[in-house]
C-alpha atoms as a PDB file:
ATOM      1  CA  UNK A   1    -102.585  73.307 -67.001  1.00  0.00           C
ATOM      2  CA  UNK A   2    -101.802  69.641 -66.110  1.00  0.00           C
ATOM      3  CA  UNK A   3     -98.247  70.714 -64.979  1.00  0.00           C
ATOM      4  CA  UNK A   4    -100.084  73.190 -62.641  1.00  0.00           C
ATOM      5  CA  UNK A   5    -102.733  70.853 -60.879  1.00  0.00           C
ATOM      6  CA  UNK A   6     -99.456  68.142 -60.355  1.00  0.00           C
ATOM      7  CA  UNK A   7     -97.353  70.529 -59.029  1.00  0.00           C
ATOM      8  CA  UNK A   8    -100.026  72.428 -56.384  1.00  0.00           C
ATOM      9  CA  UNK A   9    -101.517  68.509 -55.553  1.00  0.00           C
ATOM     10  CA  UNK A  10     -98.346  67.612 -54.754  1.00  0.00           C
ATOM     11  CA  UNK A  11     -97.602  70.975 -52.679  1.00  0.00           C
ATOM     12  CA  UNK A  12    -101.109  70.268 -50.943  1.00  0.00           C
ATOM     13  CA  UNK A  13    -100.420  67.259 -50.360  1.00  0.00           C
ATOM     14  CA  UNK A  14     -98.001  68.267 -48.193  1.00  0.00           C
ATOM     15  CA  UNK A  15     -99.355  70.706 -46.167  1.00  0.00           C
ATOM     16  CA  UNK A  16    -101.934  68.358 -45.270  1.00  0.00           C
ATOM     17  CA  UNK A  17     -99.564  65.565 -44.433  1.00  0.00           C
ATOM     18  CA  UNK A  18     -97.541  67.996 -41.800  1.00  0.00           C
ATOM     19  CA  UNK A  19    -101.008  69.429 -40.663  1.00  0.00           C
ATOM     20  CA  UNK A  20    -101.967  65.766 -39.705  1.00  0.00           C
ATOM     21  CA  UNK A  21     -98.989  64.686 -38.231  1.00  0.00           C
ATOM     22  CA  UNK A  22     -98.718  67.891 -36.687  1.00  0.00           C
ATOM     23  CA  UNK A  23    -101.790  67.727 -34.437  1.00  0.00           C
ATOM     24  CA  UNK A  24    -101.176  64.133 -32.979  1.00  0.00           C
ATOM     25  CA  UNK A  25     -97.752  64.748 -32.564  1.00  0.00           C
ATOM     26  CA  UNK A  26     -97.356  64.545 -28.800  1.00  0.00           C
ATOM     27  CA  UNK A  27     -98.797  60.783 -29.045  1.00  0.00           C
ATOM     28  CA  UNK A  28     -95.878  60.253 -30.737  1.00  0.00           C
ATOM     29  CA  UNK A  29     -92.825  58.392 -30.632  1.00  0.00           C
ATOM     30  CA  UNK A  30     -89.557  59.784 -31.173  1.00  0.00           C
ATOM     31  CA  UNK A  31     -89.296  58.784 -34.575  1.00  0.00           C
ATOM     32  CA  UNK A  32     -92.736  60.238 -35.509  1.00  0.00           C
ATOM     33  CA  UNK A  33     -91.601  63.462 -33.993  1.00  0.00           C
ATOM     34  CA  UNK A  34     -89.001  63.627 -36.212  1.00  0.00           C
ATOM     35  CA  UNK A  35     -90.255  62.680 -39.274  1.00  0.00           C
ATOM     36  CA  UNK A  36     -92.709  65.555 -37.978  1.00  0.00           C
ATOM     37  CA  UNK A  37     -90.540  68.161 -37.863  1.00  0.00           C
ATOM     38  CA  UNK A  38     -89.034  67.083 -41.309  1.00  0.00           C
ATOM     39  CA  UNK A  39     -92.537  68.267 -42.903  1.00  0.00           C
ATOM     40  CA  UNK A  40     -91.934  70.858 -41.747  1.00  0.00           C
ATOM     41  CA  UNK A  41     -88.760  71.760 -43.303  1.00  0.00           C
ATOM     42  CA  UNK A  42     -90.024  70.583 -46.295  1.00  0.00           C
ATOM     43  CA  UNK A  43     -93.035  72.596 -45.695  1.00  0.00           C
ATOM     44  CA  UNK A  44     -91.263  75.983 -45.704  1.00  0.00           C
ATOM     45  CA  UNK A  45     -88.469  74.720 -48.463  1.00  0.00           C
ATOM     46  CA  UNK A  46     -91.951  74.530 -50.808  1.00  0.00           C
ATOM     47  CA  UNK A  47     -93.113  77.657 -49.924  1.00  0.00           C
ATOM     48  CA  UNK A  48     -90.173  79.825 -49.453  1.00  0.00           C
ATOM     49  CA  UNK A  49     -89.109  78.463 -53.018  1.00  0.00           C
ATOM     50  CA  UNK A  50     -92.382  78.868 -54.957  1.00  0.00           C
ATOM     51  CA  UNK A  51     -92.305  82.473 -53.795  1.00  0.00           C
ATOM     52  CA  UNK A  52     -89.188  83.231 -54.757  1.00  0.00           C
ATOM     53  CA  UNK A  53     -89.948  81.714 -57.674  1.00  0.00           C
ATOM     54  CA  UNK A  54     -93.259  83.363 -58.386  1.00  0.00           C
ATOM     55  CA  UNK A  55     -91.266  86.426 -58.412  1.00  0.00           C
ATOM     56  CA  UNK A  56     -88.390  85.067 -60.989  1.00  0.00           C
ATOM     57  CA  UNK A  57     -85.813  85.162 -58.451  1.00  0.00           C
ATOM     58  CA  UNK A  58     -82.976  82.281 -58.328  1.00  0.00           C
ATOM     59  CA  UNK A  59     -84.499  79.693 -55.669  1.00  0.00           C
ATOM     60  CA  UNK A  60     -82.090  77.215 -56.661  1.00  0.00           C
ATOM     61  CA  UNK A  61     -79.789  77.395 -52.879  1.00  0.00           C
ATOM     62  CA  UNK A  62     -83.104  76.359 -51.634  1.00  0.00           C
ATOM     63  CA  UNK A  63     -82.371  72.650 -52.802  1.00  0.00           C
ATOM     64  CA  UNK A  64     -78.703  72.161 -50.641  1.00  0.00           C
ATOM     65  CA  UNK A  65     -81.078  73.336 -47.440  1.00  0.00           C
ATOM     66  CA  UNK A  66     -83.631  70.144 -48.736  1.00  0.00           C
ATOM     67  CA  UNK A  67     -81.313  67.446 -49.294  1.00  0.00           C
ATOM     68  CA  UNK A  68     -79.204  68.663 -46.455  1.00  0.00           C
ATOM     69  CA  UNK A  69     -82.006  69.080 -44.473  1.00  0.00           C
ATOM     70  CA  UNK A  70     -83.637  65.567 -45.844  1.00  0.00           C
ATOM     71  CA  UNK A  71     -80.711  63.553 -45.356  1.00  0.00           C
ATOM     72  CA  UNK A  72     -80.078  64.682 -41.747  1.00  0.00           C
ATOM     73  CA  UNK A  73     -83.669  64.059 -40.259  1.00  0.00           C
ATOM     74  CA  UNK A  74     -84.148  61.233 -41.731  1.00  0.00           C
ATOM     75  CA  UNK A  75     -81.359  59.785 -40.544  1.00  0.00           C
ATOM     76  CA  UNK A  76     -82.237  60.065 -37.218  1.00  0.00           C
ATOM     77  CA  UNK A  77     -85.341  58.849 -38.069  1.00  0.00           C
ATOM     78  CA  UNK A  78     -83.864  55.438 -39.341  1.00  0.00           C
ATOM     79  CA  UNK A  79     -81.216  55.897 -36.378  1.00  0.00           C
ATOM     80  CA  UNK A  80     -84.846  55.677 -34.004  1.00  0.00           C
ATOM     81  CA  UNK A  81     -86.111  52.650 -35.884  1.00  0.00           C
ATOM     82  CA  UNK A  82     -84.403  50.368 -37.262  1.00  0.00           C
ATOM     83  CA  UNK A  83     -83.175  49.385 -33.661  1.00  0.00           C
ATOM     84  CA  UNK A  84     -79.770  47.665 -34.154  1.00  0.00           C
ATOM     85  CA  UNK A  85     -76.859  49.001 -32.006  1.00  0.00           C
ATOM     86  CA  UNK A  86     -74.303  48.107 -34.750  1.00  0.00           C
ATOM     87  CA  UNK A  87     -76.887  50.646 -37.517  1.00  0.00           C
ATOM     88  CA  UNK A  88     -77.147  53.242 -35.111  1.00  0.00           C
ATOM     89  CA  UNK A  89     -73.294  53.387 -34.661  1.00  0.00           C
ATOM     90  CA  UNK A  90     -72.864  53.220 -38.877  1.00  0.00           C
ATOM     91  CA  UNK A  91     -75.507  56.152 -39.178  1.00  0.00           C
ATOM     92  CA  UNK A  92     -74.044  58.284 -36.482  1.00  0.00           C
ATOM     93  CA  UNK A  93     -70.582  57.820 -38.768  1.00  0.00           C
ATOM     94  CA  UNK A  94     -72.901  58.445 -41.366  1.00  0.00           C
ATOM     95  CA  UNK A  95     -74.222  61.247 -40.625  1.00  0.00           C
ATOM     96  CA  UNK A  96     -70.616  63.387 -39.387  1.00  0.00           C
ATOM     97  CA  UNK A  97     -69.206  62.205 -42.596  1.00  0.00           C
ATOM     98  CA  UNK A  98     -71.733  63.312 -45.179  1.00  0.00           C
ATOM     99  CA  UNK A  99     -71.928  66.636 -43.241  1.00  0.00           C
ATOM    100  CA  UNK A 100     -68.361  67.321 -42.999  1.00  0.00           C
ATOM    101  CA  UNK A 101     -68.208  66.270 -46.601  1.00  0.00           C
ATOM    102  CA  UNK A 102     -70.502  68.965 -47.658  1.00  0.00           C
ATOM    103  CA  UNK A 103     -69.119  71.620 -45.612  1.00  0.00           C
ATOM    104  CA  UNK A 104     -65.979  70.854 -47.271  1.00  0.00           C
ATOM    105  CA  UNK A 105     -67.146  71.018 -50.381  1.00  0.00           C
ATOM    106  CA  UNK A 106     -68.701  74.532 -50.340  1.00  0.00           C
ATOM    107  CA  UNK A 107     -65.477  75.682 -49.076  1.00  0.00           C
ATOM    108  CA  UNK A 108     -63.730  74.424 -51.651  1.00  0.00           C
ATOM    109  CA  UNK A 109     -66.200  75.207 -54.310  1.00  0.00           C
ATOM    110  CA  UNK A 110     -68.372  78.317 -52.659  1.00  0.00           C
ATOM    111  CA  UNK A 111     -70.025  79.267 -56.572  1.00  0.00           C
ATOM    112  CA  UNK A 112     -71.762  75.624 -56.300  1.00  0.00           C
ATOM    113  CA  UNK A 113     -74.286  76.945 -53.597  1.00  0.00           C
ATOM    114  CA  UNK A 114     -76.561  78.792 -56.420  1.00  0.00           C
ATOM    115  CA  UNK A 115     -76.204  75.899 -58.673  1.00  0.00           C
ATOM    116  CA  UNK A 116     -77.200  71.813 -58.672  1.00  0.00           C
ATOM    117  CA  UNK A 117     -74.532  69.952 -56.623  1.00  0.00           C
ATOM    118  CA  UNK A 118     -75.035  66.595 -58.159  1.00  0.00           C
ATOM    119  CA  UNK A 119     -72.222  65.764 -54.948  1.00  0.00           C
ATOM    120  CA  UNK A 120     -74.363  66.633 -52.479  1.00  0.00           C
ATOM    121  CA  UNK A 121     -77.723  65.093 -53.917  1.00  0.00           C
ATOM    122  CA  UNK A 122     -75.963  61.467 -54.376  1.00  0.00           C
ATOM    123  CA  UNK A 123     -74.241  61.680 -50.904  1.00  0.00           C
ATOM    124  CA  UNK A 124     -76.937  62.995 -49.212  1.00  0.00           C
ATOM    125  CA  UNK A 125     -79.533  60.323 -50.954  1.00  0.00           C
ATOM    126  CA  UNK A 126     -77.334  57.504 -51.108  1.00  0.00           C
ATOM    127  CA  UNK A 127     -77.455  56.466 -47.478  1.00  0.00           C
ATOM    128  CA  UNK A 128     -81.577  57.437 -47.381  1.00  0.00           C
ATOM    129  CA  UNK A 129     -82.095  54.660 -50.123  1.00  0.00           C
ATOM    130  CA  UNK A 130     -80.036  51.655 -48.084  1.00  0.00           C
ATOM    131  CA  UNK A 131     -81.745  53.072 -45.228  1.00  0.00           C
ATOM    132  CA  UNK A 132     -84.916  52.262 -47.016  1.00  0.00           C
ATOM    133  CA  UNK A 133     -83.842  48.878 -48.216  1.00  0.00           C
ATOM    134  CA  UNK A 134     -82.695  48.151 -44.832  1.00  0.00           C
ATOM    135  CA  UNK A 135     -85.723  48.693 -43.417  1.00  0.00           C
ATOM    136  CA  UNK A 136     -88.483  47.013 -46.409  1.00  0.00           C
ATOM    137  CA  UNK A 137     -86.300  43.563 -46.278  1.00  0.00           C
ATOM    138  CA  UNK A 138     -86.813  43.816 -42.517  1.00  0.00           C
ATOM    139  CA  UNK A 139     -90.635  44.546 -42.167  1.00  0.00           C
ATOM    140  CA  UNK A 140     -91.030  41.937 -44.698  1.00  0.00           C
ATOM    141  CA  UNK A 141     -90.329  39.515 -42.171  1.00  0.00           C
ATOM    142  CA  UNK A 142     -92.286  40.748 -39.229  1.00  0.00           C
ATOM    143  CA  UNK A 143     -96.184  40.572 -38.429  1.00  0.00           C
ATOM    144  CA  UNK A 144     -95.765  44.672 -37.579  1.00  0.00           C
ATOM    145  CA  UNK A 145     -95.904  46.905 -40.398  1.00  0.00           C
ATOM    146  CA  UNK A 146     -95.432  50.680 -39.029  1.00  0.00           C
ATOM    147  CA  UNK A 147     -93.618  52.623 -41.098  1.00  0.00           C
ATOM    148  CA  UNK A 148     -93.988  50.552 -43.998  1.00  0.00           C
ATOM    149  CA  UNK A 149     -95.819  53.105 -46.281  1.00  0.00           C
ATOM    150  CA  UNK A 150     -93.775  56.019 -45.333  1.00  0.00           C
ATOM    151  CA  UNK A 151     -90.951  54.076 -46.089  1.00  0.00           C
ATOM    152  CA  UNK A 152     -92.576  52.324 -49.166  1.00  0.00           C
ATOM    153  CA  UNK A 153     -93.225  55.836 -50.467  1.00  0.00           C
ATOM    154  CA  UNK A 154     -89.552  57.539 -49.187  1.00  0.00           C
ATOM    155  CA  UNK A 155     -87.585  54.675 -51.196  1.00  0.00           C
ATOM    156  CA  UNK A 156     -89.522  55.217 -54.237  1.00  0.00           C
ATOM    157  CA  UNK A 157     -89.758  58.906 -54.234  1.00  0.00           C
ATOM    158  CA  UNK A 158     -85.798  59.543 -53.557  1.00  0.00           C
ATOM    159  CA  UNK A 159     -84.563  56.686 -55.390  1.00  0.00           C
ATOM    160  CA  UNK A 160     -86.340  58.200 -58.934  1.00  0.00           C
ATOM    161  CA  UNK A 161     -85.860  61.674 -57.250  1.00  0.00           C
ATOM    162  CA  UNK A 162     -82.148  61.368 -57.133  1.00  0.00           C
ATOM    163  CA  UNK A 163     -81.542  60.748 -60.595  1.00  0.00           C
ATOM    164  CA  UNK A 164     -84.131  63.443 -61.684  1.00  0.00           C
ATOM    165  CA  UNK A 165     -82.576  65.951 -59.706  1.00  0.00           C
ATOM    166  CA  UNK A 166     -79.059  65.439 -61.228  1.00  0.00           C
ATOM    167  CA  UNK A 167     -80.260  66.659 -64.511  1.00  0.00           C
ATOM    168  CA  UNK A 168     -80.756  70.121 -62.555  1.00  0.00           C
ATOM    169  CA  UNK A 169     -77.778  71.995 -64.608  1.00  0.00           C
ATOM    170  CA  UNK A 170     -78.458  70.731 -67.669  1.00  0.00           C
ATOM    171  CA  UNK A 171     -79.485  73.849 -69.564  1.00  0.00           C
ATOM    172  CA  UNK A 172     -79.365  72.675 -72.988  1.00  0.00           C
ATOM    173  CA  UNK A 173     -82.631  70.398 -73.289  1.00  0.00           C
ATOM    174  CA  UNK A 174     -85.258  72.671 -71.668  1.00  0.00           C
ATOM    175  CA  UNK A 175     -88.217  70.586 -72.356  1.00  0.00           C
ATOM    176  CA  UNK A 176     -86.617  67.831 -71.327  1.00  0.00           C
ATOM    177  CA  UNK A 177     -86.168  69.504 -68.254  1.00  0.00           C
ATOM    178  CA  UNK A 178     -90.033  70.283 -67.714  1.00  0.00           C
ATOM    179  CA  UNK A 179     -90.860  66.800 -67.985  1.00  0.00           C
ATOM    180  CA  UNK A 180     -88.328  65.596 -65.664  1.00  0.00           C
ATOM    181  CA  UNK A 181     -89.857  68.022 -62.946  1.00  0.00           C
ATOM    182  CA  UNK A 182     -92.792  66.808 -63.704  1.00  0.00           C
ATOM    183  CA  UNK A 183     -91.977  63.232 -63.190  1.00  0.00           C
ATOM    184  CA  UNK A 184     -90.121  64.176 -60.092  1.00  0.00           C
ATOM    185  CA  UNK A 185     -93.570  66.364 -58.649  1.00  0.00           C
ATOM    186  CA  UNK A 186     -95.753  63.046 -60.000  1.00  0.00           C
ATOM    187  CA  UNK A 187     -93.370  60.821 -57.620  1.00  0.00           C
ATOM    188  CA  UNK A 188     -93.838  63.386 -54.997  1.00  0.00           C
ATOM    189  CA  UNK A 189     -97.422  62.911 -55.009  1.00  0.00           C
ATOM    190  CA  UNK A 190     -97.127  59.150 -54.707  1.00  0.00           C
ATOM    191  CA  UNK A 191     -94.594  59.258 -51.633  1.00  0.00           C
ATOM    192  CA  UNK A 192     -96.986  61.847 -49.957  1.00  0.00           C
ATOM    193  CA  UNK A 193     -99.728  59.596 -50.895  1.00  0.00           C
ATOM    194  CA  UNK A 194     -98.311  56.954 -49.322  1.00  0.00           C
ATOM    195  CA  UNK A 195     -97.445  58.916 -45.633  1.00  0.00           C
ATOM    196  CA  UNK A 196    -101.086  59.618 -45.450  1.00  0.00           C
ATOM    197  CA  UNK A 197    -102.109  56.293 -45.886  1.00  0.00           C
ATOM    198  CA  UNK A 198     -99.589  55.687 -42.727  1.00  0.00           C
ATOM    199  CA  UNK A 199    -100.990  58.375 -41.047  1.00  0.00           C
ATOM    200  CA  UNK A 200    -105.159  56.907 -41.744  1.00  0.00           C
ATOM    201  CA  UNK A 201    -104.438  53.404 -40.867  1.00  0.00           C
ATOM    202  CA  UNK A 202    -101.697  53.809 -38.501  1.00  0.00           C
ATOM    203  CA  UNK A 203    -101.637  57.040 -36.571  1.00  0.00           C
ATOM    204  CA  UNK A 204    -104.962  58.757 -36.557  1.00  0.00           C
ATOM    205  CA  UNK A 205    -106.324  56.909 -33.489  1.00  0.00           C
ATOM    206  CA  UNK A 206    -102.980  56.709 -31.938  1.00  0.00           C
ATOM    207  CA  UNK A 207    -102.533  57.458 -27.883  1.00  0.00           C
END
């Protein structure tokens, strides 16, 4: 039962974050836009999966589209604003590296796409979380604070997130499992928590 009302709040509050964002999204900035269109993703990653799911079919590819997905959006959403020509050149690097990386790997190692790749969740999260840093230690020292709780919550959620989902494979301790997807839907909450707060104070009224 509690598992249940976690896991839909945190699928709710999703929906309503991308619904919100959604509508005021050609106020935007750039960066906005993208972060937009990265609810989305995530959007139909959560419900593509849970149907698939529902039906006790093997969802698990879903996950290399979300961190492949998650690490290339917001990229160029740090790319947008963290505004330092010398960062922008590192995360365009970045970014063809991890890529080409993965690609690699899959060709290398095709029977990993219906399983965990704990590979491709560290070097797809990895950058995110200096990202993140990166871009807390600077807001700390500025009067401006947009972006600070989606960032606040992003750092949080994928720093925890990333060493929850490496226990993916692990078949042996099942209800350790449960609890660690339960921790990891309990974080999710708290980072989308956190993007609506950005949205309320933030965004709402923006033009």
């Amino acid at each position: 039962m509690i598992k249940e009302i976690i896991v839909n709040t945190s699928s709710l509050l999703l929906v309503i974050n991308f619904i919100c964002y959604f509508i005021k999204r050609k106020n935007y900035p750039l960066p906005l836009k993208v972060f937009t269109l990265y609810l989305f993703i995530m959007v139909v990653i959560q419900v593509s999966s849970s149907i698939m799911g529902k039906f006790k079919m093997n969802n698990i590819f879903f996950s290399h589209y979300y961190f492949v997905g998650q690490f290339f959006l917001l990229s160029l959403f740090f790319r947008n604003i963290l505004q330092s020509k010398f960062i922008t050149k590192v995360i365009d690097s970045v970014i063809i590296g991890v890529l080409s990386s993965v690609c690699i790997y899959y060709l290398i190692f095709p029977y990993k796409y219906f399983e965990f790749n704990n590979f491709e969740i560290a070097i797809t999260s990895i950058p995110l979380i200096i990202y993140c840093f990166l871009f807390i230690v600077k807001k700390m020292e500025e009067a401006d604070k947009t972006y600070f709780y989606i960032v606040s919550g992003m750092f949080i959620y994928i720093t925890c997130s990333t060493l929850l989902f490496s226990t993916g494979n692990i078949k042996v301790f099942s209800p350790i499992k449960k609890v660690v997807w339960l921790m990891n839907a309990t974080l999710f909450i708290v980072y989308h928590s956190l993007v609506f707060i950005e949205w309320y104070k933030y965004l709402r009224k923006k033009t």
